[in-house]
N, C-alpha and C. Protein backbone atom coordinates (compact mmCIF):
# COMPACT_ATOMS: atom_id res chain seq x y z
N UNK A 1 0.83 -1.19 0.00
CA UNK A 1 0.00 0.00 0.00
C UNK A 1 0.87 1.25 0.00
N UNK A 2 0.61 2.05 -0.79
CA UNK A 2 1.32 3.12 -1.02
C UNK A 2 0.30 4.28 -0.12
N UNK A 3 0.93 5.34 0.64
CA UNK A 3 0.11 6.39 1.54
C UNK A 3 0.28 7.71 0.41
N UNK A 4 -0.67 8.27 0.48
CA UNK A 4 -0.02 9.72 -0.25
C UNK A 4 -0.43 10.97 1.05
N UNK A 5 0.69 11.70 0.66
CA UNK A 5 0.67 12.53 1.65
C UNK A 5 2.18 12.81 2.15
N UNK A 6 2.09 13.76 3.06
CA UNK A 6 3.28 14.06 3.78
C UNK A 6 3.61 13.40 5.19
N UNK A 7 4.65 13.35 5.33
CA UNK A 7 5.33 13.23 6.60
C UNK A 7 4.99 13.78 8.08
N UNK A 8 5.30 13.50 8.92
CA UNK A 8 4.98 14.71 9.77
C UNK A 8 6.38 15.50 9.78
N UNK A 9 7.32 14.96 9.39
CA UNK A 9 8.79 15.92 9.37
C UNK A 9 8.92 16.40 7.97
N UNK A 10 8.31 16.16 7.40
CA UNK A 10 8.10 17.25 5.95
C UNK A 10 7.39 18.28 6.34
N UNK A 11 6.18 18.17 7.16
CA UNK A 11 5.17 19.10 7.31
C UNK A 11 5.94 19.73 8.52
N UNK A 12 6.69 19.62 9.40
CA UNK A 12 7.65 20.20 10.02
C UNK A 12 8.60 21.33 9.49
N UNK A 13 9.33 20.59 8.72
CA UNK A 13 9.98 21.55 7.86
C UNK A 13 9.69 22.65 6.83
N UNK A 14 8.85 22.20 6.28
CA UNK A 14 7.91 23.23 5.38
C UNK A 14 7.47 24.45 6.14
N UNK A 15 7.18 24.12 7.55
CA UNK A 15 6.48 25.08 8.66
C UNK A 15 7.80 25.87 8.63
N UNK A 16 8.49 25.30 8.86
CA UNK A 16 9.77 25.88 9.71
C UNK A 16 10.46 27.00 8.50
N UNK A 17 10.10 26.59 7.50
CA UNK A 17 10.60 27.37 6.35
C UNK A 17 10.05 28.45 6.24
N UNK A 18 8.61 28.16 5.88
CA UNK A 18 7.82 29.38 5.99
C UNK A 18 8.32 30.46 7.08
N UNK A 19 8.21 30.14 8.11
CA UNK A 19 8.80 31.16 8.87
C UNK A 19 9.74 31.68 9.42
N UNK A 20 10.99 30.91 9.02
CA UNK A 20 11.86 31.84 8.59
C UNK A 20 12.09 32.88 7.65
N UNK A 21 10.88 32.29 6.49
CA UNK A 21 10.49 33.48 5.50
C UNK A 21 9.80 34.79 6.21
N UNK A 22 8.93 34.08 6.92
CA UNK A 22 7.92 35.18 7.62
C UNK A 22 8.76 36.08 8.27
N UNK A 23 9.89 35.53 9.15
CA UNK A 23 10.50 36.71 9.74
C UNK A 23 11.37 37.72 9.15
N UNK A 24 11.81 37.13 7.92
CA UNK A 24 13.20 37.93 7.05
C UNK A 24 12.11 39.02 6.56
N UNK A 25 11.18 38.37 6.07
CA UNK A 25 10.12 39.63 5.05
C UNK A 25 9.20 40.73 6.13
N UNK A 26 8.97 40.70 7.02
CA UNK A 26 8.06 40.80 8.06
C UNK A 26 8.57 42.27 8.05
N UNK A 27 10.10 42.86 8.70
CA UNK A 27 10.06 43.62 9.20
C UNK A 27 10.59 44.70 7.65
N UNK A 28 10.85 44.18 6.55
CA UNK A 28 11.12 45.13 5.44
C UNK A 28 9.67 44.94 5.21
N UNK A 29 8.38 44.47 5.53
CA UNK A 29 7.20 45.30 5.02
C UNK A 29 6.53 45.94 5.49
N UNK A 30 6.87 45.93 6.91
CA UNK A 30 6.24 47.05 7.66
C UNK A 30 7.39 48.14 8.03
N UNK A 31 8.77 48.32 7.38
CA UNK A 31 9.25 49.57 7.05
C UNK A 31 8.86 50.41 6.06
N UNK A 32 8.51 49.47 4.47
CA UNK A 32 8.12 49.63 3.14
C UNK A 32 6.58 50.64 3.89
N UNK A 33 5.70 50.15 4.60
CA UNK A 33 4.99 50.96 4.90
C UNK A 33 4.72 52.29 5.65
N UNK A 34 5.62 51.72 6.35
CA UNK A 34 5.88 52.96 7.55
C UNK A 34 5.92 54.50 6.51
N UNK A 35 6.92 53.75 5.86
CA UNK A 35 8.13 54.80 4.76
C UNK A 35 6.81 55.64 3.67
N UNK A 36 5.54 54.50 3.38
CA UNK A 36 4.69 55.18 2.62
C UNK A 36 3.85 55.96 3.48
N UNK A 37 3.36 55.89 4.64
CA UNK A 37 2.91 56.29 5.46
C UNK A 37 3.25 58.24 6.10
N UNK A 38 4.99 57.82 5.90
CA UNK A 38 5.10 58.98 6.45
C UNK A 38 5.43 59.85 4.96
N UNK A 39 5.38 59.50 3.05
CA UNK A 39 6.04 60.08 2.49
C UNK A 39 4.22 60.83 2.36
N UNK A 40 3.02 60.11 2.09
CA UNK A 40 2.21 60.41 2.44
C UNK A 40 1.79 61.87 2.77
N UNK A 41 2.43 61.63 4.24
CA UNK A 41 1.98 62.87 5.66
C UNK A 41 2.46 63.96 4.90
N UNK A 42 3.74 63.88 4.26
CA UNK A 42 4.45 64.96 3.68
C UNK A 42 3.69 65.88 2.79
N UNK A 43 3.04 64.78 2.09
CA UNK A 43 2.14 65.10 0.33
C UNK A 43 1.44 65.69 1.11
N UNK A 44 0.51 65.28 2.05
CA UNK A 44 -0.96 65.79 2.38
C UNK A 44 -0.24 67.51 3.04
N UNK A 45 0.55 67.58 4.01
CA UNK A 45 1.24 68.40 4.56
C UNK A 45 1.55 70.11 3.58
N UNK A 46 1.68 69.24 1.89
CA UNK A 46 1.96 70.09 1.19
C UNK A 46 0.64 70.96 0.44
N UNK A 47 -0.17 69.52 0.36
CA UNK A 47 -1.92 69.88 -0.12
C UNK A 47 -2.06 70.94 0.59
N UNK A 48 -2.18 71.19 2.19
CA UNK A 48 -2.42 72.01 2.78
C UNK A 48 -1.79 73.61 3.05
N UNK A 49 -0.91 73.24 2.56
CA UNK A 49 0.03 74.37 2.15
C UNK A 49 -0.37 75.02 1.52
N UNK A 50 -1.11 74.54 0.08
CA UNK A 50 -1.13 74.63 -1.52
C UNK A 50 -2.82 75.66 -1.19
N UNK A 51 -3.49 75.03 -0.45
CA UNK A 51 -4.70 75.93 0.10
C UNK A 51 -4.25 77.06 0.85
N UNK A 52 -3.68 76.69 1.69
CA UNK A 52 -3.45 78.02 2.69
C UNK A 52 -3.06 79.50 1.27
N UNK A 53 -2.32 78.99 0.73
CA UNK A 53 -2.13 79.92 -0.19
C UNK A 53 -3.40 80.82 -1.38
N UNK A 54 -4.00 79.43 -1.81
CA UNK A 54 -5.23 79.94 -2.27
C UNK A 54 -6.13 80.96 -1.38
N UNK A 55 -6.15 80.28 -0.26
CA UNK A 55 -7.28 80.95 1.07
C UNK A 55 -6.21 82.51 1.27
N UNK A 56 -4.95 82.79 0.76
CA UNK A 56 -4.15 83.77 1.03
C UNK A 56 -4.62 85.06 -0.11
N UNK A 57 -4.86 84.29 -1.50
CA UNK A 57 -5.60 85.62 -2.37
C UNK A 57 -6.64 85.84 -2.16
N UNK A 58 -7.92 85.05 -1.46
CA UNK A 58 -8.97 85.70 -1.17
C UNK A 58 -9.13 86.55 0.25
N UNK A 59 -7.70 86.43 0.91
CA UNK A 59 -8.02 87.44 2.14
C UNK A 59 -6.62 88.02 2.64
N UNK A 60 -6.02 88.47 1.34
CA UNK A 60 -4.64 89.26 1.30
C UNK A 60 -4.21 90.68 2.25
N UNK A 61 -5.73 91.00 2.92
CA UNK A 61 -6.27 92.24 3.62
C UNK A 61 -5.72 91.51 4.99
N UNK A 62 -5.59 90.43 5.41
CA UNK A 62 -5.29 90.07 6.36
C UNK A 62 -3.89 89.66 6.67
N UNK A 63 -3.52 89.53 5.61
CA UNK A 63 -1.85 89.28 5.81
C UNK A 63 -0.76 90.42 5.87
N UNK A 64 0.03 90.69 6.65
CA UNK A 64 1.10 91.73 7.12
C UNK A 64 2.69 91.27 6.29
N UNK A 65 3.13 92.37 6.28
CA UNK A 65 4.87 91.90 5.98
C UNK A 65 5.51 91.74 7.35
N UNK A 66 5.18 92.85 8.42
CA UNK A 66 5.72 92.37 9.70
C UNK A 66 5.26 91.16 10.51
N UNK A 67 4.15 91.27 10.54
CA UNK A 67 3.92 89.50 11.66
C UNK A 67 3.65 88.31 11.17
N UNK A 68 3.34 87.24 11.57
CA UNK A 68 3.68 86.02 10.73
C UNK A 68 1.96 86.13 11.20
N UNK A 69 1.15 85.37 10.33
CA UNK A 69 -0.27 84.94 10.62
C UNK A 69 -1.08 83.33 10.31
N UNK A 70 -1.52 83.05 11.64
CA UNK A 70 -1.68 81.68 12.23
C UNK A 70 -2.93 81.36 11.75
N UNK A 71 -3.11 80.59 10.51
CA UNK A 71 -4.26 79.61 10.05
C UNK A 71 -4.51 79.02 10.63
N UNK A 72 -5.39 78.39 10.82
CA UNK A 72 -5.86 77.08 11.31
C UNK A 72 -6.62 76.03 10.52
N UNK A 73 -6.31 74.96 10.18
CA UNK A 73 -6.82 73.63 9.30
C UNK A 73 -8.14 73.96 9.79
N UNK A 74 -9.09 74.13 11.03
CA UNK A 74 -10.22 74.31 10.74
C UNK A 74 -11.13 75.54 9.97
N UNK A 75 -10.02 76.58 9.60
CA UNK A 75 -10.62 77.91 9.05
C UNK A 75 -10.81 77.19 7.74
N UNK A 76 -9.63 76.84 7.33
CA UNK A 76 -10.12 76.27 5.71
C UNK A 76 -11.07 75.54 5.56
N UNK A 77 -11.56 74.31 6.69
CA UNK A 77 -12.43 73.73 6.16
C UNK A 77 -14.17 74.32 6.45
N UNK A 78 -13.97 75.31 7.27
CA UNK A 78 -15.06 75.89 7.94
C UNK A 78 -15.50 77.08 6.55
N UNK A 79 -14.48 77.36 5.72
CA UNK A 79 -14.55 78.29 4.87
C UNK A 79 -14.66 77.58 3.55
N UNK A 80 -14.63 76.41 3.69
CA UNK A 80 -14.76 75.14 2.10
C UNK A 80 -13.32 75.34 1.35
N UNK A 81 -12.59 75.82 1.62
CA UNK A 81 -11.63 75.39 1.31
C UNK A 81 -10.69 73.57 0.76
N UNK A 82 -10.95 73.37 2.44
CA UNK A 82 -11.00 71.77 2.66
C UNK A 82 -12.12 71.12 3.01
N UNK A 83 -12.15 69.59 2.59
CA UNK A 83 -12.99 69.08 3.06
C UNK A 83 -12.92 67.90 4.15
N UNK A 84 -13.56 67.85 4.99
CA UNK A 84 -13.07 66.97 6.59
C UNK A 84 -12.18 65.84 6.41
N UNK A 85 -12.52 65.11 4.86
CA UNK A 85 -11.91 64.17 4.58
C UNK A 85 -10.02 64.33 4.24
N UNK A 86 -10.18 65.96 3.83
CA UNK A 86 -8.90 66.28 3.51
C UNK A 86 -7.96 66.43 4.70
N UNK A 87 -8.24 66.13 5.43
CA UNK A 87 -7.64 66.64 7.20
C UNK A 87 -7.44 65.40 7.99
N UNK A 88 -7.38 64.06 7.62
CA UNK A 88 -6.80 62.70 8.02
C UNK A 88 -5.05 63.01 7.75
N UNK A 89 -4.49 62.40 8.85
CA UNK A 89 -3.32 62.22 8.70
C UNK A 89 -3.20 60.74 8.15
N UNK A 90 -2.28 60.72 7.27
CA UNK A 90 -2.27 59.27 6.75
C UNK A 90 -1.62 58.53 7.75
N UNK A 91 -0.44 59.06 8.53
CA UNK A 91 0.13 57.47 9.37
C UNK A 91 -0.57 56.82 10.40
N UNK A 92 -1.85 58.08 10.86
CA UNK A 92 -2.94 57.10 12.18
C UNK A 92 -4.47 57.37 11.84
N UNK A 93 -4.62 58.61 10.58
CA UNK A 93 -6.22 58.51 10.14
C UNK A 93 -6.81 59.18 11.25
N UNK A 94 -6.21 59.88 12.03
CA UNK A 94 -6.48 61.33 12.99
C UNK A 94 -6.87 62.55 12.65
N UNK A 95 -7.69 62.91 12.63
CA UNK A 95 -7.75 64.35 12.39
C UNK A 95 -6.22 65.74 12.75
N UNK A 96 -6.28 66.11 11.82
CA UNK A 96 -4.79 66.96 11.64
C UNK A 96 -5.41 68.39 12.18
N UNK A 97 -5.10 68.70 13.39
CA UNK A 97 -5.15 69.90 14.14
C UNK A 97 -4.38 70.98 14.00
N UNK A 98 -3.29 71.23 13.00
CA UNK A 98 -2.30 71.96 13.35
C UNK A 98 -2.57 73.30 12.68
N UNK A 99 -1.78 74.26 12.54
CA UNK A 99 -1.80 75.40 11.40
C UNK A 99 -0.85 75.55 10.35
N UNK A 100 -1.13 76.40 9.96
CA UNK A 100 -0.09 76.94 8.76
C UNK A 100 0.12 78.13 9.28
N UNK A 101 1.33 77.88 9.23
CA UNK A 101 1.92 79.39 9.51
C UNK A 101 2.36 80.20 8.45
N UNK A 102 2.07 81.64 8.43
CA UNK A 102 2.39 82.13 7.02
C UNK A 102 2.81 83.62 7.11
N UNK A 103 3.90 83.41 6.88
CA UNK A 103 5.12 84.40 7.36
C UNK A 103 6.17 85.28 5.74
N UNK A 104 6.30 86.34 6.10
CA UNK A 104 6.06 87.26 4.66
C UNK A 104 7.99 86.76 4.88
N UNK A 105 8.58 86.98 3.78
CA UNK A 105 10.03 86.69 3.56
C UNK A 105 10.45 87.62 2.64
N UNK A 106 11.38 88.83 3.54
CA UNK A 106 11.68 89.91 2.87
C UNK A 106 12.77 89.72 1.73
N UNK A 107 13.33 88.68 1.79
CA UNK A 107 14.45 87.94 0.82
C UNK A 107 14.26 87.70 -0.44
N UNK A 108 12.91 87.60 -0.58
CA UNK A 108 12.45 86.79 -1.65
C UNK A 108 11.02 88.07 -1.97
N UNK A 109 11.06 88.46 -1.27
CA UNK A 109 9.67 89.35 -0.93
C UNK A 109 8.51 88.55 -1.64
N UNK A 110 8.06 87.65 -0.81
CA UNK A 110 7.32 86.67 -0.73
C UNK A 110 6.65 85.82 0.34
N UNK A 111 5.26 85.70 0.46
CA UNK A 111 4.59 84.97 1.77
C UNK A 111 4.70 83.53 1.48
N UNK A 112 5.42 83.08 2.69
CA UNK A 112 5.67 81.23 2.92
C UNK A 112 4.82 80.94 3.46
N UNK A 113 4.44 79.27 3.25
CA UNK A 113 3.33 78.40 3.96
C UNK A 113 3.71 77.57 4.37
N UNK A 114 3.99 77.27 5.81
CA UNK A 114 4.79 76.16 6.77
C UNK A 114 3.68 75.49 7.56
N UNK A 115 3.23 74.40 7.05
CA UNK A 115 2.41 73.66 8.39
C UNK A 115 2.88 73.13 9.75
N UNK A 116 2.49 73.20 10.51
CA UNK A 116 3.47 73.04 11.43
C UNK A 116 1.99 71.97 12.35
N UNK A 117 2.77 70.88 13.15
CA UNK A 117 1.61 69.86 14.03
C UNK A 117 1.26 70.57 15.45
N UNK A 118 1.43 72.07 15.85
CA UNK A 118 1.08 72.44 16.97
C UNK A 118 -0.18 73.58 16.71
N UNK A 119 -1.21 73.78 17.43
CA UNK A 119 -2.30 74.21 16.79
C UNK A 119 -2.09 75.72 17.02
N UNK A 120 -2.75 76.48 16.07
CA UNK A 120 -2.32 78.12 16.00
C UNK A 120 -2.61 79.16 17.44
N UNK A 121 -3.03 78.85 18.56
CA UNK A 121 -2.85 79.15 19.77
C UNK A 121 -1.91 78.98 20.58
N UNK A 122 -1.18 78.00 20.65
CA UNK A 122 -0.02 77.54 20.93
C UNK A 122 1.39 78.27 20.24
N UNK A 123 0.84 78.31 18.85
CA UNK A 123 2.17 78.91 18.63
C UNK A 123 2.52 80.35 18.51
N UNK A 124 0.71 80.95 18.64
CA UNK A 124 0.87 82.61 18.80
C UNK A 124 1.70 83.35 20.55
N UNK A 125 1.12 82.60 21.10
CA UNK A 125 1.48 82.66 22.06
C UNK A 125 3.01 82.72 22.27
């Protein structure tokens, strides 16, 4: 009589293989993600930038060459600018609290848009 099938030390080894695979690959794919995660935060970081600026020609009356002036991610979206969905941080899917700070640069004589993760009370202060 012939059995078909495996061993139990085939099916041992096969296990054992696999996971040594599992561990070599394991931690380069949750860097591979991390890495998309945070190139992500950056993009979205810049989206918001890219508004603050728009939201900057419709209220140019408000911006100074001397003081720097503190947006807030909820003005844009309160003003349709953004939409709630646009305000997830990609690495935890949190709502993004922070501001844009937007500060005139006599160098260039030009207004910059810096988001920054601390919310615009905090940093007027």
């Amino acid at each position: 009589m012939k059995n078909k099938g495996f061993t139990l030390i085939e099916l041992i080894a096969i296990i054992t293989i696999l996971s040594l695979v599992a561990i070599i690959v394991t931690p380069t794919v949750l860097d591979s993600l991390q890495e998309s995660k945070e190139k992500s935060y950056v993009e979205q970081t810049k989206i918001l930038e890219r508004t603050a600026e728009k939201w900057s020609i419709q209220n140019a009356s408000l911006l100074s060459e001397t003081s720097d002036y503190y947006l807030s991610i909820t003005t844009l979206v309160e003003e349709d600018y953004l939409e709630a969905s646009d305000i997830l941080d990609p690495r935890d899917h949190s709502k993004m609290n922070g501001c844009i700070v937007i500060h005139y640069d006599d160098a260039h004589s030009q207004f910059d848009f810096n988001y920054s993760e601390n919310s615009c009370t905090n940093l007027s202060n």
